[in-house]
Protein backbone atom coordinates (compact mmCIF):
# COMPACT_ATOMS: atom_id res chain seq x y z
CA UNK A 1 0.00 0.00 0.00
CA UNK A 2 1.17 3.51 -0.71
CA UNK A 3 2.39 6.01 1.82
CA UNK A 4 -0.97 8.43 0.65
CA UNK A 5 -3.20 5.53 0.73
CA UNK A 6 -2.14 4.38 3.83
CA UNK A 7 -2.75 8.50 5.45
CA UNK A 8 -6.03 8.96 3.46
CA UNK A 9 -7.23 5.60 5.35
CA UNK A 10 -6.25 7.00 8.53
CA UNK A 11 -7.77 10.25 8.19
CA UNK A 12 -10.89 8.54 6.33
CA UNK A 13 -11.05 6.37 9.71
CA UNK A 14 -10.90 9.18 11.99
CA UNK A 15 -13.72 11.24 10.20
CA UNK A 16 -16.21 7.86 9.99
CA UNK A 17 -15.42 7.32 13.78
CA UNK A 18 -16.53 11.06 14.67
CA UNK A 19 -12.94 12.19 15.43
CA UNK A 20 -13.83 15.21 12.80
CA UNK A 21 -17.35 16.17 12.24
CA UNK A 22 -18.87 17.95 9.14
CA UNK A 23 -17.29 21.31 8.40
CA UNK A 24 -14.11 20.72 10.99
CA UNK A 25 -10.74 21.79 9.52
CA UNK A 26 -8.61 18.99 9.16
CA UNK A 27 -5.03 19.14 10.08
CA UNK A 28 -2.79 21.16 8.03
CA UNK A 29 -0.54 19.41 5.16
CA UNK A 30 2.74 20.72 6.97
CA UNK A 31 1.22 19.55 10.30
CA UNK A 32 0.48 16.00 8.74
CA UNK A 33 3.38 15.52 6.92
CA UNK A 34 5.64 16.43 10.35
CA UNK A 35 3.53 13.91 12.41
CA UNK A 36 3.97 10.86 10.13
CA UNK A 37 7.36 11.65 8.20
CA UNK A 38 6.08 11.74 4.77
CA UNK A 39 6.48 14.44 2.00
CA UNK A 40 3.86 17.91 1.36
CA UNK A 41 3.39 15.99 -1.58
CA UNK A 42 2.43 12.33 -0.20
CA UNK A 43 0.08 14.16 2.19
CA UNK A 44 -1.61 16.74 -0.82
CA UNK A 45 -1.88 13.18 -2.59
CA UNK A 46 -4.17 11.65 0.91
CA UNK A 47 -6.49 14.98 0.45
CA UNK A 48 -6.98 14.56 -3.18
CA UNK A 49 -8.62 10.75 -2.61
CA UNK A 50 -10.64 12.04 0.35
CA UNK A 51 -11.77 14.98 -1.79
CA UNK A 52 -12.98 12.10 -4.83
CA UNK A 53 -14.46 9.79 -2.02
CA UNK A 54 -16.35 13.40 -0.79
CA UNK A 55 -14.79 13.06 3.00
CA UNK A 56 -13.03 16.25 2.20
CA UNK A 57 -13.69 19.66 0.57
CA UNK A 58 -10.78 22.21 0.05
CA UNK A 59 -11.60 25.63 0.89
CA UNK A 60 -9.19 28.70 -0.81
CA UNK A 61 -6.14 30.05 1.65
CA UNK A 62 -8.17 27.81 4.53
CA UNK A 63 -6.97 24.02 3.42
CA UNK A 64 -9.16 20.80 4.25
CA UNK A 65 -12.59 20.28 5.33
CA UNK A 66 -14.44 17.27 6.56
CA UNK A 67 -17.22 17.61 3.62
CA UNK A 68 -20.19 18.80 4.67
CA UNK A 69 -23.34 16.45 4.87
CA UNK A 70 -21.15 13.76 5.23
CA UNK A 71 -22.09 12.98 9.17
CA UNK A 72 -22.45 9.46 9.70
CA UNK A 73 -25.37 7.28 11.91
CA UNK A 74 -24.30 7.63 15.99
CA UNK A 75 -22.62 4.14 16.61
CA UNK A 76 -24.60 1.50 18.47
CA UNK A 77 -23.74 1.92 22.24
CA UNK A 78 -21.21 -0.65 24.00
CA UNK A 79 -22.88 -3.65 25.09
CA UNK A 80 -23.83 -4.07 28.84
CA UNK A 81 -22.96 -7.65 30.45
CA UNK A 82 -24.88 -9.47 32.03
CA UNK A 83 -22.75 -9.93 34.75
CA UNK A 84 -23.28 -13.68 35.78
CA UNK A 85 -23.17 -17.09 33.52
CA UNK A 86 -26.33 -17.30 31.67
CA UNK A 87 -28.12 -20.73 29.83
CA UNK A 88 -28.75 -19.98 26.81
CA UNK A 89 -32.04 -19.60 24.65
CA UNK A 90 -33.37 -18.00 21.35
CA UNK A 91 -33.41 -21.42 19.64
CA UNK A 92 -36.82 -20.91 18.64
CA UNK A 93 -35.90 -17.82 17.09
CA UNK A 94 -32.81 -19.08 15.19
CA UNK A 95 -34.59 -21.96 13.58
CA UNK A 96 -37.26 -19.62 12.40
CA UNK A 97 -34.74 -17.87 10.25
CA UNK A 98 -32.55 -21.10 9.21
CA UNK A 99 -35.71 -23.07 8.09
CA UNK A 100 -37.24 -20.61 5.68
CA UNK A 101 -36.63 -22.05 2.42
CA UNK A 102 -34.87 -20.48 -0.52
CA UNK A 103 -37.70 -18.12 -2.32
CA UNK A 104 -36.47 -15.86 -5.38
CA UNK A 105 -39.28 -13.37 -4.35
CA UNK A 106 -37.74 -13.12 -0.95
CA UNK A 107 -34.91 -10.51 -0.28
CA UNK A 108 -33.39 -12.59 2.77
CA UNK A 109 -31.17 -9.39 4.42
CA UNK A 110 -31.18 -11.36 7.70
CA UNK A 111 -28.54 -14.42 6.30
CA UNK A 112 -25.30 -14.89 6.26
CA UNK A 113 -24.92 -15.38 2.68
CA UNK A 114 -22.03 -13.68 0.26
CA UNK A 115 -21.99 -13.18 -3.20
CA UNK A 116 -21.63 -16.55 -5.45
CA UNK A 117 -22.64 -14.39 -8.80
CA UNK A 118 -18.97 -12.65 -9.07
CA UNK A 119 -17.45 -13.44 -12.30
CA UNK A 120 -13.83 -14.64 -10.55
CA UNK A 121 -15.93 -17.76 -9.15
CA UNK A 122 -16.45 -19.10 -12.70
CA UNK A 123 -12.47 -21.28 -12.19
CA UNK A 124 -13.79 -23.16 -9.29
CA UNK A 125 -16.80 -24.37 -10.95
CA UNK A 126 -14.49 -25.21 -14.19
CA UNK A 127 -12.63 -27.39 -11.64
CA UNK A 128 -15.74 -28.97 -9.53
CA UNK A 129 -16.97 -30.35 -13.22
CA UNK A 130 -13.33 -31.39 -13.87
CA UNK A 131 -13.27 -33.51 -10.84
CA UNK A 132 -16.45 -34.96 -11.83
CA UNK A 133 -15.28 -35.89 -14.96
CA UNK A 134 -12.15 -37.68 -13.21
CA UNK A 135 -12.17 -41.50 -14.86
CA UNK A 136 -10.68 -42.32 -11.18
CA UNK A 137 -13.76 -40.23 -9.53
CA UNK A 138 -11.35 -38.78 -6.57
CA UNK A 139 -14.65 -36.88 -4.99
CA UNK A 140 -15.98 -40.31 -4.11
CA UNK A 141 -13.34 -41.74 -2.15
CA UNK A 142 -13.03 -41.52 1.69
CA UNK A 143 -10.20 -38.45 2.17
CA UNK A 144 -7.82 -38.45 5.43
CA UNK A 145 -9.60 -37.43 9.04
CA UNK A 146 -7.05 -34.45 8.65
CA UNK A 147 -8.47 -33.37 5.34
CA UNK A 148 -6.82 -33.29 2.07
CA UNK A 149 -3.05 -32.15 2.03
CA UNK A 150 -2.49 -29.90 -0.86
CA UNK A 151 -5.99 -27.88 0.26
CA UNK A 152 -4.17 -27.82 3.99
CA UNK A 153 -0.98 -26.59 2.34
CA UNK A 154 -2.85 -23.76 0.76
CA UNK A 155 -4.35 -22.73 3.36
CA UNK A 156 -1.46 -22.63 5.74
CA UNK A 157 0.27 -20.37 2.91
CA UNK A 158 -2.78 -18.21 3.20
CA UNK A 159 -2.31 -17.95 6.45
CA UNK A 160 0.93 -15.92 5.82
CA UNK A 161 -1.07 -12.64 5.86
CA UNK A 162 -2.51 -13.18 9.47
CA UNK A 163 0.66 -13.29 10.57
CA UNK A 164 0.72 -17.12 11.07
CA UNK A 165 2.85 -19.40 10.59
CA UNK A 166 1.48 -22.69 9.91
CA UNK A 167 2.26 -26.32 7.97
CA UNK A 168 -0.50 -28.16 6.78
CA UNK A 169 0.02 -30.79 9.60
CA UNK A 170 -0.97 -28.22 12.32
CA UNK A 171 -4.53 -28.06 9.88
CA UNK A 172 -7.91 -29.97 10.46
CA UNK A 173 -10.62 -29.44 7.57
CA UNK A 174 -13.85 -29.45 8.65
CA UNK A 175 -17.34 -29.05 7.43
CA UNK A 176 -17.16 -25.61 7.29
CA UNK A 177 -16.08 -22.77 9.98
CA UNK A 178 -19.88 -23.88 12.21
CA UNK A 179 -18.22 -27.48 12.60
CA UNK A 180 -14.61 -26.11 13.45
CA UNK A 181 -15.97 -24.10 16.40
CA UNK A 182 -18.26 -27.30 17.50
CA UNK A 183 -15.15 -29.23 17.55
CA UNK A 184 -13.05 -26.65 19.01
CA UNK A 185 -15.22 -26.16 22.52
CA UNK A 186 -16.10 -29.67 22.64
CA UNK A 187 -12.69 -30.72 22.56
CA UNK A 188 -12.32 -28.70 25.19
CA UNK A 189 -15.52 -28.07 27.84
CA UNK A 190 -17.64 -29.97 29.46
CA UNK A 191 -21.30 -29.62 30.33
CA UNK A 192 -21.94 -26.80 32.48
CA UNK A 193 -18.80 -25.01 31.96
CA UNK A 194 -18.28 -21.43 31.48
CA UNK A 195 -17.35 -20.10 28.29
CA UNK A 196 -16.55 -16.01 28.08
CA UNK A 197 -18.23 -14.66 25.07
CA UNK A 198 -18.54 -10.91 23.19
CA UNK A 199 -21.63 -9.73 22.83
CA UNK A 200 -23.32 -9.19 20.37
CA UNK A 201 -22.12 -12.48 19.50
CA UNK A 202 -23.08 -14.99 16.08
CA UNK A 203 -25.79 -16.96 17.20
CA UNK A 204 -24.70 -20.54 15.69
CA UNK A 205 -21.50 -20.71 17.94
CA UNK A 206 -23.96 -19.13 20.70
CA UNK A 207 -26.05 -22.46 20.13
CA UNK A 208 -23.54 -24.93 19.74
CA UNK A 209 -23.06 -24.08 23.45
CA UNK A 210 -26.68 -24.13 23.98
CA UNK A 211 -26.76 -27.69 22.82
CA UNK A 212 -23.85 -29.02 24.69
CA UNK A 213 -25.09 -28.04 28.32
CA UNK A 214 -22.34 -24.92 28.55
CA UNK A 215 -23.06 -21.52 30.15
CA UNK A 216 -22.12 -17.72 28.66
CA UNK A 217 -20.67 -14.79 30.38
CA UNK A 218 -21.14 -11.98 27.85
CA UNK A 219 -18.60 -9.73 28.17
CA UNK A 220 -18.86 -6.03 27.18
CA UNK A 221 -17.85 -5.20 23.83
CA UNK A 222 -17.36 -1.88 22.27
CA UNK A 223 -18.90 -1.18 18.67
CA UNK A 224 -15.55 -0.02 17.20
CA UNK A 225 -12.91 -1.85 19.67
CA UNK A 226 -14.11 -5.27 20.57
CA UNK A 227 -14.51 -7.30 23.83
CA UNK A 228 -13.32 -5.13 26.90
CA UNK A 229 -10.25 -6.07 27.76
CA UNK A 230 -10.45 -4.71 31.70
CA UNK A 231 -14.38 -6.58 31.87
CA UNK A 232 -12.95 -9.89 30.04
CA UNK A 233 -10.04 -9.42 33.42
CA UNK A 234 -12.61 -8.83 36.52
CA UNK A 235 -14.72 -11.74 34.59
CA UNK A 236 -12.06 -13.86 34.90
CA UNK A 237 -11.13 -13.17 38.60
CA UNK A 238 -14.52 -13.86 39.49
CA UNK A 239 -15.96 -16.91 37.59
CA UNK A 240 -14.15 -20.11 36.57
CA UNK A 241 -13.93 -19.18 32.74
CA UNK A 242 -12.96 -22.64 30.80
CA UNK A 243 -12.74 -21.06 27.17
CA UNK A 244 -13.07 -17.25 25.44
CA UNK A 245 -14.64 -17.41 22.33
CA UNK A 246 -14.81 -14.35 20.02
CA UNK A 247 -14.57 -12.89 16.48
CA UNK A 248 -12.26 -9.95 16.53
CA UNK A 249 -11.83 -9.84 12.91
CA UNK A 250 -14.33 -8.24 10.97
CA UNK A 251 -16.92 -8.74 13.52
CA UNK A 252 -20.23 -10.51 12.88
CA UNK A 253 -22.12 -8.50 13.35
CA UNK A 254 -20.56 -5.28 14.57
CA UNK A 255 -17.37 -5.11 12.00
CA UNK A 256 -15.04 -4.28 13.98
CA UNK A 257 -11.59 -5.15 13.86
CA UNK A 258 -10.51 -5.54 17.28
CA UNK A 259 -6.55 -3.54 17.71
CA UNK A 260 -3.34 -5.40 17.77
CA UNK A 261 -3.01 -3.88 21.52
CA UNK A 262 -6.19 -5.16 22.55
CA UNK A 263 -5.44 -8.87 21.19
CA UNK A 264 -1.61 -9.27 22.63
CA UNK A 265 -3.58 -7.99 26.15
CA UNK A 266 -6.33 -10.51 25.64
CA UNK A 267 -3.86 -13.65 24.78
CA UNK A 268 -1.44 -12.03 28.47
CA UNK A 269 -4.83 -12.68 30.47
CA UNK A 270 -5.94 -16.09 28.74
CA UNK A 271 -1.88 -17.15 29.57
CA UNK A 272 -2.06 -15.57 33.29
CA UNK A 273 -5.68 -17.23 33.89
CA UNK A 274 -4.80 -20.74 31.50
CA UNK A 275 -7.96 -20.71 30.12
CA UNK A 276 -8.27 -21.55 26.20
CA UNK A 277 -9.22 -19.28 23.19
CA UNK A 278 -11.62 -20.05 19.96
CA UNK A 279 -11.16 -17.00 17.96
CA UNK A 280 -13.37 -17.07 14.91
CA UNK A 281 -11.62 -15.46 11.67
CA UNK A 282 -14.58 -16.27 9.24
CA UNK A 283 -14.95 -12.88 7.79
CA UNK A 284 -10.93 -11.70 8.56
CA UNK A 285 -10.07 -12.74 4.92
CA UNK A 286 -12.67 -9.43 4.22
CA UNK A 287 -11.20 -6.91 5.89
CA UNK A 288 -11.80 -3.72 3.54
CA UNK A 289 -7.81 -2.38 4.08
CA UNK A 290 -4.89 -4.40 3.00
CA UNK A 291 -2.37 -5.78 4.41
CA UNK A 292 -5.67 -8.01 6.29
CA UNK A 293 -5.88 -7.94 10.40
CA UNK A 294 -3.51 -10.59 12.47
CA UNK A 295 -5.37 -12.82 13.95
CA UNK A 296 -4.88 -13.44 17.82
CA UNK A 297 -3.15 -16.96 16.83
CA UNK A 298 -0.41 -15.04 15.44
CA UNK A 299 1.04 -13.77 18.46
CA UNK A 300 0.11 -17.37 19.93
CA UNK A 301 3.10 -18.98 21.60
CA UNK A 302 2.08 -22.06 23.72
CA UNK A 303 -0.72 -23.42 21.38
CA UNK A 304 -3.80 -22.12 23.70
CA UNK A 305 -5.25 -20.48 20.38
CA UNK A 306 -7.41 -22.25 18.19
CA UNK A 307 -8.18 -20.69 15.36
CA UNK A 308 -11.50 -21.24 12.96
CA UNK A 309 -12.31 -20.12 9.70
CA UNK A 310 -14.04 -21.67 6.18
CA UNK A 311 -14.05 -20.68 2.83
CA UNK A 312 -18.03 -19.97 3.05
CA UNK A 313 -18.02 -16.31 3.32
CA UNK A 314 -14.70 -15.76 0.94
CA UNK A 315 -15.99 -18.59 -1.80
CA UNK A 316 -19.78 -19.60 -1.23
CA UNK A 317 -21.83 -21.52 2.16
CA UNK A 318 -22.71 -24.65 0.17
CA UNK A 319 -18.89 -25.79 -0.33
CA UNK A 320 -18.70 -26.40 3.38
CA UNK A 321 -15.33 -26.42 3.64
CA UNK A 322 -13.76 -25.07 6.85
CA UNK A 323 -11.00 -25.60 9.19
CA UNK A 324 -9.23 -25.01 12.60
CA UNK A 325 -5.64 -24.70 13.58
CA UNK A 326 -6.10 -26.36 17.27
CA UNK A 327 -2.68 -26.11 18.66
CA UNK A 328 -2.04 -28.28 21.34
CA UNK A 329 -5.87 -29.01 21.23
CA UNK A 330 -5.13 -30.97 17.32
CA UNK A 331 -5.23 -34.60 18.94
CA UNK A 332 -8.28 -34.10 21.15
CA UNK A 333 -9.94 -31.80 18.23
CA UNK A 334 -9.51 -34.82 16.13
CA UNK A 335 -11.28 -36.54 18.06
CA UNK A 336 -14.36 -34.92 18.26
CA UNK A 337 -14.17 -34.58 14.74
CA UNK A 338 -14.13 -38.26 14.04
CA UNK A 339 -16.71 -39.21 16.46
CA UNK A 340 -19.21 -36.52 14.91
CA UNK A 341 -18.61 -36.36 10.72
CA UNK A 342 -16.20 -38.60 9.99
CA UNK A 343 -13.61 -37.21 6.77
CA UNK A 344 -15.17 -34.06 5.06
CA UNK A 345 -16.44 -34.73 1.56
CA UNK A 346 -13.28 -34.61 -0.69
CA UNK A 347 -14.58 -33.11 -3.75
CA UNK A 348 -15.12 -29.47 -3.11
CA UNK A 349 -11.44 -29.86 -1.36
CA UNK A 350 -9.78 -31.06 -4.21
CA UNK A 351 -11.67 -27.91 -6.30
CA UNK A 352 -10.37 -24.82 -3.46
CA UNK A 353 -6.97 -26.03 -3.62
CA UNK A 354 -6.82 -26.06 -7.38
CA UNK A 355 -8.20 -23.00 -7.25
CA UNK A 356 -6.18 -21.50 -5.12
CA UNK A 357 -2.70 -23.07 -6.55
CA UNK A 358 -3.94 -21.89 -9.88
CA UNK A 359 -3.86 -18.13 -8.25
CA UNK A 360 -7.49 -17.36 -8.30
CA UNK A 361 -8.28 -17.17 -5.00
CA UNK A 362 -6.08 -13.56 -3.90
CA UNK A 363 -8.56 -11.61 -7.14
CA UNK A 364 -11.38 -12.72 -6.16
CA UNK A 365 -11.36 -11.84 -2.55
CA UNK A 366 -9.58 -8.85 -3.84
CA UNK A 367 -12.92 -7.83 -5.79
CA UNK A 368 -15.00 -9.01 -2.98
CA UNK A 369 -13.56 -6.69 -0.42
CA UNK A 370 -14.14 -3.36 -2.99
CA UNK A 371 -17.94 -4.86 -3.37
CA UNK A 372 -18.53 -5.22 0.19
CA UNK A 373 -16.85 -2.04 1.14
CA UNK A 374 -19.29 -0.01 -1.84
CA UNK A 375 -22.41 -2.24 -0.42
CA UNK A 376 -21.45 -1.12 3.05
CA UNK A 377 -21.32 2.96 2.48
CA UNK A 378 -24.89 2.31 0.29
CA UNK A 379 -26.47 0.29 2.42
CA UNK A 380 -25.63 2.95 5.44
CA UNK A 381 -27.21 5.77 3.13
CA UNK A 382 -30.04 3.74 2.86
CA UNK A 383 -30.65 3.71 6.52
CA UNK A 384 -30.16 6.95 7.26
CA UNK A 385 -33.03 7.65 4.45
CA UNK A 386 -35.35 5.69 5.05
CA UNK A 387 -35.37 4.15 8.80
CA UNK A 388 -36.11 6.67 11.53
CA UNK A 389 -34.29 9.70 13.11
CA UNK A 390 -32.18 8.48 15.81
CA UNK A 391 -31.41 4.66 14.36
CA UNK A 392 -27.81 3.88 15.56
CA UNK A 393 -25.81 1.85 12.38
CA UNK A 394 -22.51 -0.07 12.92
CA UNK A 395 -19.18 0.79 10.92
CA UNK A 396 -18.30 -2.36 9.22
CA UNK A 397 -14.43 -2.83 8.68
CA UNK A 398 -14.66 -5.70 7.05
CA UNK A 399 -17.68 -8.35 6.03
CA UNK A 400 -20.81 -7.48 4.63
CA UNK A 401 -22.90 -7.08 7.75
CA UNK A 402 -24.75 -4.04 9.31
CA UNK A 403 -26.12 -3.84 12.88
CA UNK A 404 -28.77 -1.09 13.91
CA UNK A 405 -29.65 -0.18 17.01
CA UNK A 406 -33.34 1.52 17.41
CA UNK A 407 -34.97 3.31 20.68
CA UNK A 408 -34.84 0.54 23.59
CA UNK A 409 -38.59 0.01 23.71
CA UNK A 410 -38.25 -1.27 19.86
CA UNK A 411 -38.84 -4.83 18.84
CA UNK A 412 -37.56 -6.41 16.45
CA UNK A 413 -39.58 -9.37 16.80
CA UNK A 414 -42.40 -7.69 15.70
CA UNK A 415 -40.68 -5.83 13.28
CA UNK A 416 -39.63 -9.16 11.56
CA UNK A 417 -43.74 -10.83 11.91
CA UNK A 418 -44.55 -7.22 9.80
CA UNK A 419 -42.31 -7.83 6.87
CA UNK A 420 -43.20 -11.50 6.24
CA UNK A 421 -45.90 -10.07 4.32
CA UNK A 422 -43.64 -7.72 2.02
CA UNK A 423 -41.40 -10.65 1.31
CA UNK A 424 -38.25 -9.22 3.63
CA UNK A 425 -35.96 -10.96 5.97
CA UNK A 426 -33.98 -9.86 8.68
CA UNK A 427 -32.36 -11.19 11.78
CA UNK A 428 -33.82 -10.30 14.93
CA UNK A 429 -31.03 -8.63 17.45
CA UNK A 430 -32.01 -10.94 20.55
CA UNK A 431 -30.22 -14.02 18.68
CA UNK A 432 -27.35 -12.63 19.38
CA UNK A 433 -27.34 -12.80 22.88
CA UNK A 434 -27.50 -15.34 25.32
CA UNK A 435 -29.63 -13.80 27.43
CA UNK A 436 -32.28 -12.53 24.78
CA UNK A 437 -30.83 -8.91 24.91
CA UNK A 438 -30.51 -6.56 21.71
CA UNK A 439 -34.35 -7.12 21.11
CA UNK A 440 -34.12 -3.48 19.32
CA UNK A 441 -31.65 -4.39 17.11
CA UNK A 442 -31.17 -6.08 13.56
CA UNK A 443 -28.52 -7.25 11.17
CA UNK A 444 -28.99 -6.52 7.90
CA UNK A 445 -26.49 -7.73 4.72
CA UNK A 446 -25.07 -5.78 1.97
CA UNK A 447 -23.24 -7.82 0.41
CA UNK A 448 -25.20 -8.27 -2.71
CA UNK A 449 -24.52 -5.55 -5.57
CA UNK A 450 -26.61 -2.54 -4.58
CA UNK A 451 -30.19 -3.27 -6.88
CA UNK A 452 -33.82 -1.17 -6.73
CA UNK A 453 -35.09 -4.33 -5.03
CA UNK A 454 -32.51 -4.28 -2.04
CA UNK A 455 -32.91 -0.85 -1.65
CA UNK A 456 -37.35 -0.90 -1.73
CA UNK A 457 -36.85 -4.00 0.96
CA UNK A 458 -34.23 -1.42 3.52
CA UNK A 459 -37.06 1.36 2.28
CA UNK A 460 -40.00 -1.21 3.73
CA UNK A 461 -37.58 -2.06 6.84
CA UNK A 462 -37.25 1.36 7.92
CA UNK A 463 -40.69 1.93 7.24
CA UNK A 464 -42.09 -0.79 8.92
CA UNK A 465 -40.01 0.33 12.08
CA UNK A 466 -41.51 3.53 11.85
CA UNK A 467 -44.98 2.63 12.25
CA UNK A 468 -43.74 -0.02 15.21
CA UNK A 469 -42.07 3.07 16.76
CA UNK A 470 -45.50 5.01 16.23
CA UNK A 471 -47.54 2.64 16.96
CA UNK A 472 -45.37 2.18 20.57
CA UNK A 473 -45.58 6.23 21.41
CA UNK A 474 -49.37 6.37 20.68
CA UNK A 475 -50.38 3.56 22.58
């Protein structure tokens, strides 16, 4: 990345997180280019792309403006724990949402889903019908309990950019990133155990612990920053935490990307306390800046790190390919693996690592991250159009995920019930949470190309929270 790329990112950071408001003066080129030790002309260079991404206005004799009209949603507020192990519920809720079946007239904003139309997907499907065509039909075999090597190779090279180093025999594939974490806190907790969570947190890994008799201790978590560091400490002096399980990278579904500080402090307290981490790094691969965020495994030296992730939010869901670098967990991971699927189906291995070896993979992720990053600014001016005066909206770093935050009295719930009607989806905010919380949020998707439809379904959303919020005050 370029030294004026790298300060307009900055500066573009600073004026989405409120640091500037609309009509502030920003600092002075002379100023900037003292305080990071670049050129007048590297820093002139940062202005001009703020000025063509209309963050910035120059003014004559007066220099740089933060461009007016430009003021972004308030940011939800930082989550409140709930200060004591709680079971967990929602399930009812969850399988709502999962069950609903595919419908065209349907604009599903509540799912998980990426993009599988982009152009740079069309070499994995020439390889998938290349494997089928195999006379010696390699998808149909039974593959190692490890996965296949050359897909574990290529994934440890990945890897690289997270700041891990990795072989392919420190790799387990898995049925995607859901069964990684499953195998991960199984290996690892037993029923009625206490596992440290952020919150908002995604509900599948919330249910997994549902379903296995384990307990969560939501931990505060800032909408910009991540888990609290100094809460994730006093809950860990008071309760007997087995595991911390979080997604600092491109958060679902906050999108933040949780600071290097804040990760080597979290890995010092899970060392001082010897309690395990599962750190999620599903949507890392889609962090909007490049070089991508480390991942808390990379400054991992005694193995207490395992790290998840899948190709089903980089690639597409229905490969389910995932995997999990378990460190000194890998034998006892294994294990659980084997006693609950077996191998993973070879076939769709055999067609990433191709794809990858054959240098697809880096473009089309590349492409991805520019198309979620576009969906993410339209989707936000969306919002602040149509849904009501007041709505709080998330600042996605990464992923293709948007979390609003309405008055407190708002449900979501309901909100959902009024849209079946209109052929609109989203996820309800208590799903999230153990403890039901968030009932006046949402998550909503973007990462579809921006289309008349999405944007009349976020029009009927905010509408349709309107007349909730109406309804509320009248009655």
């Amino acid at each position: 990345m370029t030294l004026y790329v790298h300060l307009a990112q900055l500066l573009g950071e600073r004026i989405e997180q409120g640091l500037y408001r609309p009509g502030d003066r920003l600092p002075s080129v002379r100023a900037l280019s003292a305080e990071h030790g670049v050129s007048l002309s590297t820093v002139q260079q940062a202005y001009r792309v703020l000025e063509d991404n209309g963050l910035a206005a120059p003014r004559p004799k007066s220099g740089f403006f933060v461009a007016e009209g430009k003021a972004l949603p308030e940011l939800p507020a930082v989550s409140q724990a709930t200060q004591r192990p709680v079971d967990i519920s929602q399930w009812d809720q969850v399988v709502e949402m999962v069950r609903e079946a595919p419908n065209k007239q349907m604009v599903a904003l509540g799912r998980g889903m990426p993009d599988v139309s982009s152009p740079t997907l069309k070499p994995l499907l020439r390889s998938l019908a290349r494997l089928s065509r195999r006379q010696d039909m390699p998808g149909l075999y039974y593959d190692t309990l490890q996965g296949n090597r050359a897909l574990r190779e290529q994934v440890a090279r990945l890897q690289v950019d997270s700041g891990c180093r990795l072989s392919a025999d420190d790799l387990l594939i898995t049925a995607g990133c859901h069964e990684a974490l499953s195998c991960s806190v199984r290996a690892i907790c037993q029923p009625g155990d206490i596992v440290a969570v952020d919150s908002p947190s995604f509900f599948g890994s919330m249910q997994t612990l549902q379903g296995l008799g384990l307990k969560a201790l939501e931990i505060p978590t800032d909408p910009l920053t991540g888990i609290s560091v100094q809460a994730l400490e006093l809950a860990l002096e008071q309760w007997p935490i087995k595991v911390i399980q979080l997604n600092p990278n491109c958060n679902n579904p906050f999108g933040y990307i949780m600071p290097e500080a804040n990760k080597r402090a979290l890995l010092t307290l899970a060392q001082r306390y010897d309690v395990a981490i599962i750190e999620d790094d599903v949507y890392g691969e889609l962090a909007y800046d490049y070089p991508r965020p480390r991942t808390i495994k990379s400054f991992d030296s005694d193995g207490r790190v395992l790290l998840c992730s899948s190709f089903s939010k980089t690639l597409a869901p229905g490969l389910r390919i995932g995997w999990v670098a378990p460190g000194r967990y890998l034998e006892r991971v294994a294990h659980m693996k084997y006693i609950g699927s077996g191998c993973t189906a070879p076939q769709a291995q055999l067609a990433i690592a191709d794809f990858i070896s054959a240098g697809h993979y880096d473009p089309h992720v590349r492409r991805m991250r520019h198309q979620y990053q576009q969906g993410r600014d339209e989707m936000t001016a969306w919002v602040r159009r149509y849904f009501p005066a007041g709505t709080r909206v998330s600042r996605p770093r990464g992923g293709f995920m948007l979390w609003l935050e309405l008055p407190e009295h708002f449900d979501s719930v309901a909100l959902n019930q009024a849209l079946k009607g209109q052929n609109v989806q989203i996820a309800v905010g208590s799903i999230f949470s153990a403890s039901g919380k968030y009932r006046n949020c949402l998550r909503m998707n973007f990462a579809s190309r921006p289309t008349a439809q999405i944007e009349d379904a976020v029009r009927k959303v905010g509408q349709a929270a309107a007349r909730l919020l109406e309804s509320a005050a009248a009655g």
